[in-house]
Protein backbone atom coordinates (compact mmCIF):
# COMPACT_ATOMS: atom_id res chain seq x y z
CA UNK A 1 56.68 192.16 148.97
CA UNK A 2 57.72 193.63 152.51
CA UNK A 3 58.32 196.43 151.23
CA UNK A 4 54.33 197.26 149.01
CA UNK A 5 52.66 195.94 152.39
CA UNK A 6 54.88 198.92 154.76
CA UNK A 7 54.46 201.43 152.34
CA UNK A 8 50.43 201.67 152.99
CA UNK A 9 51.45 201.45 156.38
CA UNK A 10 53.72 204.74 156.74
CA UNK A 11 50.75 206.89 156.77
CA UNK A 12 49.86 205.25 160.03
CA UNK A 13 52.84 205.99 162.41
CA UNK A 14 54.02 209.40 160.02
CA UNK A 15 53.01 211.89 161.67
CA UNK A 16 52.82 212.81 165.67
CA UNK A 17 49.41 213.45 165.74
CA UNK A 18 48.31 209.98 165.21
CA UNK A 19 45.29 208.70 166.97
CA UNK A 20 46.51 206.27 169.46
CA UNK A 21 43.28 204.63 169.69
CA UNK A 22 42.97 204.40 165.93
CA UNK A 23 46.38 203.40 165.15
CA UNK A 24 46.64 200.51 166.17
CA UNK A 25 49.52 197.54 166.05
CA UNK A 26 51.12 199.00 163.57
CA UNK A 27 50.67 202.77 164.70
CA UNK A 28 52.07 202.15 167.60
CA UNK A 29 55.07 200.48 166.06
CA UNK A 30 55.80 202.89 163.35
CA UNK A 31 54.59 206.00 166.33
CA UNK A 32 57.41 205.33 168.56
CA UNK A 33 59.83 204.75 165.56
CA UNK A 34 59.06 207.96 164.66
CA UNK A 35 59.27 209.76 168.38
CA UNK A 36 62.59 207.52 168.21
CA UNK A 37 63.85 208.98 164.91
CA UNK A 38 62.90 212.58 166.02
CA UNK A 39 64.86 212.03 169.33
CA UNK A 40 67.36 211.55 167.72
CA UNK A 41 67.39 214.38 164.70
CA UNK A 42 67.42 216.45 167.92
CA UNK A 43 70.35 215.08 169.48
CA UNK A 44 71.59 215.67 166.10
CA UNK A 45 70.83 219.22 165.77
CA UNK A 46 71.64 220.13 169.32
CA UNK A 47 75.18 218.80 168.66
CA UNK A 48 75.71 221.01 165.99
CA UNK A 49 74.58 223.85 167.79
CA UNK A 50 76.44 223.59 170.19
CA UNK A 51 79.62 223.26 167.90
CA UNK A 52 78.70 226.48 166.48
CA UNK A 53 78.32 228.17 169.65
CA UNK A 54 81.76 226.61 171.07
CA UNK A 55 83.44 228.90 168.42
CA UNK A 56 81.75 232.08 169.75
CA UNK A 57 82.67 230.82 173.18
CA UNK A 58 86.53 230.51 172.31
CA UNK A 59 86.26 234.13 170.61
CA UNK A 60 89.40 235.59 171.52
CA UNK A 61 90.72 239.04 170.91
CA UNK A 62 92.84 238.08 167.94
CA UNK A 63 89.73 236.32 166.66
CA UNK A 64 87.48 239.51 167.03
CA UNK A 65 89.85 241.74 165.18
CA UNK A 66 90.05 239.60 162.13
CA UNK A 67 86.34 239.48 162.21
CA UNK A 68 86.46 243.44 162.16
CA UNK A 69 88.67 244.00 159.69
CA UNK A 70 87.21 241.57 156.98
CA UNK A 71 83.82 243.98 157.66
CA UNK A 72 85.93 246.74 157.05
CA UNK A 73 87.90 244.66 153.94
CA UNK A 74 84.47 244.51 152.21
CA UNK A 75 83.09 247.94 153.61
CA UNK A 76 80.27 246.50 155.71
CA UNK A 77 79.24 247.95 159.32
CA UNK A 78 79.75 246.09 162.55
CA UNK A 79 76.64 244.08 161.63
CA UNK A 80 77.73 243.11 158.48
CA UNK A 81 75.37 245.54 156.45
CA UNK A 82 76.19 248.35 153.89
CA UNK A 83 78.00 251.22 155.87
CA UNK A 84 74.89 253.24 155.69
CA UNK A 85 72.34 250.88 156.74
CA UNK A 86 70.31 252.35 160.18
CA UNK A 87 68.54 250.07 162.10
CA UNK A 88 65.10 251.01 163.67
CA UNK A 89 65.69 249.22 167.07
CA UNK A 90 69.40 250.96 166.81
CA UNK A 91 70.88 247.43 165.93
CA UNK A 92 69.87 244.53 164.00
CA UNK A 93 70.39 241.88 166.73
CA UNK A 94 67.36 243.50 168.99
CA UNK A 95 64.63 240.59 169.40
CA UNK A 96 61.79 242.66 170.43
CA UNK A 97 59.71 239.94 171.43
CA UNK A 98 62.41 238.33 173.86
CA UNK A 99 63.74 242.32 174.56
CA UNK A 100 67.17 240.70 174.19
CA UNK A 101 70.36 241.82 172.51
CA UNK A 102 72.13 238.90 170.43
CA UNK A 103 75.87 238.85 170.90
CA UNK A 104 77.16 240.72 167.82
CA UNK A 105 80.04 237.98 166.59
CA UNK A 106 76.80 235.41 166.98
CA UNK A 107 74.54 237.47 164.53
CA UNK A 108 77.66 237.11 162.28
CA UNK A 109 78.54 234.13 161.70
CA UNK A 110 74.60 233.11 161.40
CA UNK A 111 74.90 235.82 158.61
CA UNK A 112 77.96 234.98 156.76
CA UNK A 113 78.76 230.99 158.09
CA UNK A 114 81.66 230.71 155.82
CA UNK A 115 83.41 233.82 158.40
CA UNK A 116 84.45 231.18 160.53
CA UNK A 117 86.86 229.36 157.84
CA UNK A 118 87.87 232.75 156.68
CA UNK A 119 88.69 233.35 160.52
CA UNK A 120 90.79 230.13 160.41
CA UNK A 121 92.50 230.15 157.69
CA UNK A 122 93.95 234.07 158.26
CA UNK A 123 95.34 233.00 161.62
CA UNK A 124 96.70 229.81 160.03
CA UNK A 125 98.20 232.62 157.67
CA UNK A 126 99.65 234.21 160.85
CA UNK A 127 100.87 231.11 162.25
CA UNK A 128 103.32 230.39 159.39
CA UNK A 129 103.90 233.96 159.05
CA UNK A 130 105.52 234.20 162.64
CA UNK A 131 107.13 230.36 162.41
CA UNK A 132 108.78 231.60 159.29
CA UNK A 133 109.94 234.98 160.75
CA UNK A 134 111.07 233.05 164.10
CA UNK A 135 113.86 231.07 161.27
């Protein structure tokens, strides 16, 4: 029963643009349930963005080459594009409307989001490689 009564009552608090004065008890209610839900979808979000950009900020050397030579591995330029690929801007990562560069390891890893296992794994690879040479 609760739930047939709510149901006809979602359309009031559903979407942000509700009209306060219209909405009533029950827009209210269901209006700050849904600021409260998208509060915290962004919370959300912004936590996983920033996990994604902790990895570009702990890009090392050792990290960069592997990155480099998996391009080269699967004969892709430095922006992950067929070898022959030209760019009007010059690179792909030029946002003309902010006139701003994006960091090239960043455009990556948007691009191909599965590089940063393959990055992993390989120096896992290289781990056990030098623990087994060091016996």
């Amino acid at each position: 029963m609760i739930v047939i009564v709510s149901i006809p009552l979602l359309g009031l608090g559903c979407s942000k643009n509700t009209d306060e004065a219209d909405g009533g008890f029950f827009g209210d209610i269901l209006g700050e349930t849904f600021d409260s839900l998208e509060s915290s979808r962004k919370k959300a979000g912004n936590f996983v963005g920033n996990a994604g950009s902790n990895f570009i900020h702990g890009l090392n050397d050792e990290k960069k080459i592997i990155v480099d030579n998996w391009l080269k591995l699967n004969l892709l330029n430095n922006f992950g594009d067929p070898i022959d690929t030209v760019y009007a801007s010059g690179v792909p990562t030029f946002d003309e409307e902010e006139g701003e560069i994006q960091d090239r390891f960043e455009y990556l890893f948007e691009k191909f989001p599965q590089l940063k296992k393959i990055v992993l794994q390989k120096m896992e690879i290289e781990a056990k490689e030098i623990l087994e040479e060091q016996k």
